[in-house]
C-alpha atoms as a PDB file:
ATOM      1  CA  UNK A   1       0.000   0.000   0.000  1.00  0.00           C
ATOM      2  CA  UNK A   2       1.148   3.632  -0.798  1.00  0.00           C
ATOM      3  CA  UNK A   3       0.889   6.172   1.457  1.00  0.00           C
ATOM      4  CA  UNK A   4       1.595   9.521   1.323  1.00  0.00           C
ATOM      5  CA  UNK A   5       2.675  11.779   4.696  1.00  0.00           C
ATOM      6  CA  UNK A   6       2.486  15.254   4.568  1.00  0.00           C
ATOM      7  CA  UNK A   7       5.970  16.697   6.136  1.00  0.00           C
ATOM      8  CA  UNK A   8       8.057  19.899   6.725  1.00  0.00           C
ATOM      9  CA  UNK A   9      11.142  17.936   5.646  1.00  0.00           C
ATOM     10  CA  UNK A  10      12.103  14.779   4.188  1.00  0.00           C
ATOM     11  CA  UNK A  11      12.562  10.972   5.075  1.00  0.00           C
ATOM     12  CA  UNK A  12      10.913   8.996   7.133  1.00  0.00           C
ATOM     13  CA  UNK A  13      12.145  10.670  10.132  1.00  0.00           C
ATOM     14  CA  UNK A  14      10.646  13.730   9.057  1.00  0.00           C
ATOM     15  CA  UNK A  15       7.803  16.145  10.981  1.00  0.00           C
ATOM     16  CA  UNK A  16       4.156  16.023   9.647  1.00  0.00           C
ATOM     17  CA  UNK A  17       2.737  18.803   8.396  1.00  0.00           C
ATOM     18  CA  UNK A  18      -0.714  19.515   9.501  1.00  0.00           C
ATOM     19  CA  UNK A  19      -1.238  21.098   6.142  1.00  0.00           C
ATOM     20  CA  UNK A  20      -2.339  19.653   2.874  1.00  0.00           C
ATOM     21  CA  UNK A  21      -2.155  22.100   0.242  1.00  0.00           C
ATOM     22  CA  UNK A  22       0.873  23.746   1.555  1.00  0.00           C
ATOM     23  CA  UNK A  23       2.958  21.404   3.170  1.00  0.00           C
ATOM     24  CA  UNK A  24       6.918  21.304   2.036  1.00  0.00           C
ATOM     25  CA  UNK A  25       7.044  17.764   1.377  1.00  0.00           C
ATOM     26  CA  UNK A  26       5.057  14.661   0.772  1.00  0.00           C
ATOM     27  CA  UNK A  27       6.679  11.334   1.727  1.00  0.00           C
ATOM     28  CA  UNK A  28       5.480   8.784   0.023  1.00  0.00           C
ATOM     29  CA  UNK A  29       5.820   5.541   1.382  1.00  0.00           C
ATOM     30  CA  UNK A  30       5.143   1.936   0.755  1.00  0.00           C
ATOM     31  CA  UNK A  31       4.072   0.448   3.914  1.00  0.00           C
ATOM     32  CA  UNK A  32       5.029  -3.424   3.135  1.00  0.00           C
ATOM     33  CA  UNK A  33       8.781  -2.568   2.684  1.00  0.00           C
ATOM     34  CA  UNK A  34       8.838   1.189   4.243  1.00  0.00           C
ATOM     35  CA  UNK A  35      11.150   2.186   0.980  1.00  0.00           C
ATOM     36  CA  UNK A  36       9.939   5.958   0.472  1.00  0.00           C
ATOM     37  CA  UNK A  37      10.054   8.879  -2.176  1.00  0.00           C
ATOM     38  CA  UNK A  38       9.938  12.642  -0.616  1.00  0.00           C
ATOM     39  CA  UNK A  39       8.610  14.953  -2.834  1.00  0.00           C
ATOM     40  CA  UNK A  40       9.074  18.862  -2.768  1.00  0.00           C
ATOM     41  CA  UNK A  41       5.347  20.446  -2.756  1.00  0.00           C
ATOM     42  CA  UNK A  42       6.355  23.595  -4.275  1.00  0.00           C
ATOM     43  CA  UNK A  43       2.806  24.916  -4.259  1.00  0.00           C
ATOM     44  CA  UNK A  44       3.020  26.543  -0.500  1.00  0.00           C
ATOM     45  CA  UNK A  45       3.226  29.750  -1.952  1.00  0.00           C
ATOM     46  CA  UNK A  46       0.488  29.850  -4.467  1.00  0.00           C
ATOM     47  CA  UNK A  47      -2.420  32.729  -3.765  1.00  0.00           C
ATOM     48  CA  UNK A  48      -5.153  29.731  -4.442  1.00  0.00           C
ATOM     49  CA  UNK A  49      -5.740  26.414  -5.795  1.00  0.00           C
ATOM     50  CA  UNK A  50      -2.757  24.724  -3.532  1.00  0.00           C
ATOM     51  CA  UNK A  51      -4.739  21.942  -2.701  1.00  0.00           C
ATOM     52  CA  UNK A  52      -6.067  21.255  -6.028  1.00  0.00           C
ATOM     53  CA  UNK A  53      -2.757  21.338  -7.418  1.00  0.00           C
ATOM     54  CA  UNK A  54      -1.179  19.039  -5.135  1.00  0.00           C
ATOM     55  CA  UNK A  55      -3.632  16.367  -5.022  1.00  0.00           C
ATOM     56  CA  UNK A  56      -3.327  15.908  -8.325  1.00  0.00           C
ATOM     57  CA  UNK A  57       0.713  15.454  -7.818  1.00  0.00           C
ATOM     58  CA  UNK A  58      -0.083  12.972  -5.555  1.00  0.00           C
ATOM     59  CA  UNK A  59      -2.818  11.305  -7.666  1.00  0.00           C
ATOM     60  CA  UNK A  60      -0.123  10.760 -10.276  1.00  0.00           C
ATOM     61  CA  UNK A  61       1.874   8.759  -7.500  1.00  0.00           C
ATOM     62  CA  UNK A  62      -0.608   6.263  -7.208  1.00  0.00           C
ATOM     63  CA  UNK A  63      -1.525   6.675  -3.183  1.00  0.00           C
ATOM     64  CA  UNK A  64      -3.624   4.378  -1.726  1.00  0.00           C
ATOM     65  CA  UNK A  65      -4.182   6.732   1.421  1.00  0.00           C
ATOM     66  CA  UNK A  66      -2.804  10.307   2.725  1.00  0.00           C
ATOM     67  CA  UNK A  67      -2.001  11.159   6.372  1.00  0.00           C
ATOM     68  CA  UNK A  68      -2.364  14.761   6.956  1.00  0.00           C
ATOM     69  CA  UNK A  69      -4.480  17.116   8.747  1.00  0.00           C
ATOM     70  CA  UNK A  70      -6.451  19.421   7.590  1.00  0.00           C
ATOM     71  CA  UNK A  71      -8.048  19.158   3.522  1.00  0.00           C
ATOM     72  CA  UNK A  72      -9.493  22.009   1.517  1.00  0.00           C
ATOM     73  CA  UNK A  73     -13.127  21.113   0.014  1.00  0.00           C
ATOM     74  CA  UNK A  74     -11.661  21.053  -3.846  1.00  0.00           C
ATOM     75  CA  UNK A  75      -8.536  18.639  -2.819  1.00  0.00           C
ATOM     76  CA  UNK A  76     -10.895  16.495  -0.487  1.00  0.00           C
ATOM     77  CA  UNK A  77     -13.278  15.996  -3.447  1.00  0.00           C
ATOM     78  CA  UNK A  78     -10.809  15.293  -6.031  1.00  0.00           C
ATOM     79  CA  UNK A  79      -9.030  12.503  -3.793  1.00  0.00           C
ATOM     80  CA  UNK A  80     -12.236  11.152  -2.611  1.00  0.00           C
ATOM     81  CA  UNK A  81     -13.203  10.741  -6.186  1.00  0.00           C
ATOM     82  CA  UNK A  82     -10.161   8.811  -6.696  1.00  0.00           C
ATOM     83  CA  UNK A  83     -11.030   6.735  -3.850  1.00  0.00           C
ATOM     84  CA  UNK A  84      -7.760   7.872  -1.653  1.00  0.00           C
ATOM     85  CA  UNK A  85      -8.392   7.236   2.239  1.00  0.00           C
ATOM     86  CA  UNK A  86      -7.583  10.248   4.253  1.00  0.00           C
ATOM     87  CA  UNK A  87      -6.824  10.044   8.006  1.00  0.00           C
ATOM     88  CA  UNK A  88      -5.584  12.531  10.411  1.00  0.00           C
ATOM     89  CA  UNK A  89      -2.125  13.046  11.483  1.00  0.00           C
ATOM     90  CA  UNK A  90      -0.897  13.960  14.818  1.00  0.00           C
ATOM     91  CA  UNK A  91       2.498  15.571  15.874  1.00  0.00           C
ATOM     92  CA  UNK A  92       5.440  12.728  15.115  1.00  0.00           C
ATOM     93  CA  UNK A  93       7.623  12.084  12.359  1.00  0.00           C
ATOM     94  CA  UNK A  94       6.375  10.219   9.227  1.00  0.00           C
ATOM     95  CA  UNK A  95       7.370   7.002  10.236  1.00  0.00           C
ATOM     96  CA  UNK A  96       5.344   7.240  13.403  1.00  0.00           C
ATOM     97  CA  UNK A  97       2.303   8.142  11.201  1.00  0.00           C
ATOM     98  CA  UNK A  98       2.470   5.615   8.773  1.00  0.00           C
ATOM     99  CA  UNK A  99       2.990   2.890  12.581  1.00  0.00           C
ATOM    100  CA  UNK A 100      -0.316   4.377  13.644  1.00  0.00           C
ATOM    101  CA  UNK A 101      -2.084   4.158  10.727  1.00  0.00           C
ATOM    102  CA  UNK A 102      -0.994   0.617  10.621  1.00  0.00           C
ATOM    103  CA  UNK A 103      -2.608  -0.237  13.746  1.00  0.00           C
ATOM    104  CA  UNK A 104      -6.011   1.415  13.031  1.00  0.00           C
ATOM    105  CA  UNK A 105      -5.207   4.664  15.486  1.00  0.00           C
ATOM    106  CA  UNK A 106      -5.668   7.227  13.446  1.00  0.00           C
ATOM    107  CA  UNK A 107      -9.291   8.981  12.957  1.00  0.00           C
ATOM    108  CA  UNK A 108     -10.725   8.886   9.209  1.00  0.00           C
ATOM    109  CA  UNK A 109     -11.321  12.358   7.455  1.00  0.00           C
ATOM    110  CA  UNK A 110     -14.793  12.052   6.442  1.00  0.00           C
ATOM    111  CA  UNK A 111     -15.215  15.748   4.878  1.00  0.00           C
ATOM    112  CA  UNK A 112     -13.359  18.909   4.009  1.00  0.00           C
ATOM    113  CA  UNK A 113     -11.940  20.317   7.213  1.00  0.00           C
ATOM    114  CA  UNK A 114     -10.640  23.412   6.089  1.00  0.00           C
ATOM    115  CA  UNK A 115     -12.056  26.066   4.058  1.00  0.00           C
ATOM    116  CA  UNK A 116      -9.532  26.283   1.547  1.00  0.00           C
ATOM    117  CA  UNK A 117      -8.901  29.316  -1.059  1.00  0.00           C
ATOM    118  CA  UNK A 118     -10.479  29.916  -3.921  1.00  0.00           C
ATOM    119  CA  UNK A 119      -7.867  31.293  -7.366  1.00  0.00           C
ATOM    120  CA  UNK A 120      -7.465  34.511  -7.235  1.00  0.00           C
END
């Protein structure tokens, strides 16, 4: 399964970043081995559409699920239309996300919980 952690830095060792559409970094990792790609976000700085933008970088990846915490409305549809499972993250590294996902801990994200931006 591939999951992807939104972090400040990269590698598994990394901080998560409460923040979807504007995080630094997404680690992607496959949870069977725990070999990982960290990805530079590059949208943080964007006036609008961040979210939008970066779930459909991570789309391309081919995630099963995405640890983070909060999701604009646009981003949260587009991944729940690809049928990507979104849980919550807590304050930990990315390896200590993708351990509590593993054992069921972390709490689902049922609906947009951020407003988001609209482009400007």
């Amino acid at each position: 399964m591939k999951i992807c952690v939104t972090a400040s830095s990269t590698g598994l060792d990394a901080p998560v970043d409460p923040h979807f559409g504007r995080c630094k970094y997404f680690v992607i990792v496959d949870s069977g081995s725990m070999e990982f790609e960290s990805i530079e976000n590059g949208q943080g700085s964007v006036s609008g559409g961040a979210g939008v933008q970066a779930a459909q970088k991570v789309i391309g990846k081919g995630i099963d699920a995405l640890i983070t915490g909060s999701v604009g409305p646009n981003a949260f549809s587009l991944l729940s239309s690809e049928g990507i499972e979104m849980k919550s993250s807590f304050s930990g590294s990315v390896v200590e996300a993708i351990k509590a996902y593993g054992s069921g801990s972390l709490e689902a994200i049922g609906a947009a919980n951020s407003p988001g931006k609209s482009k400007m």
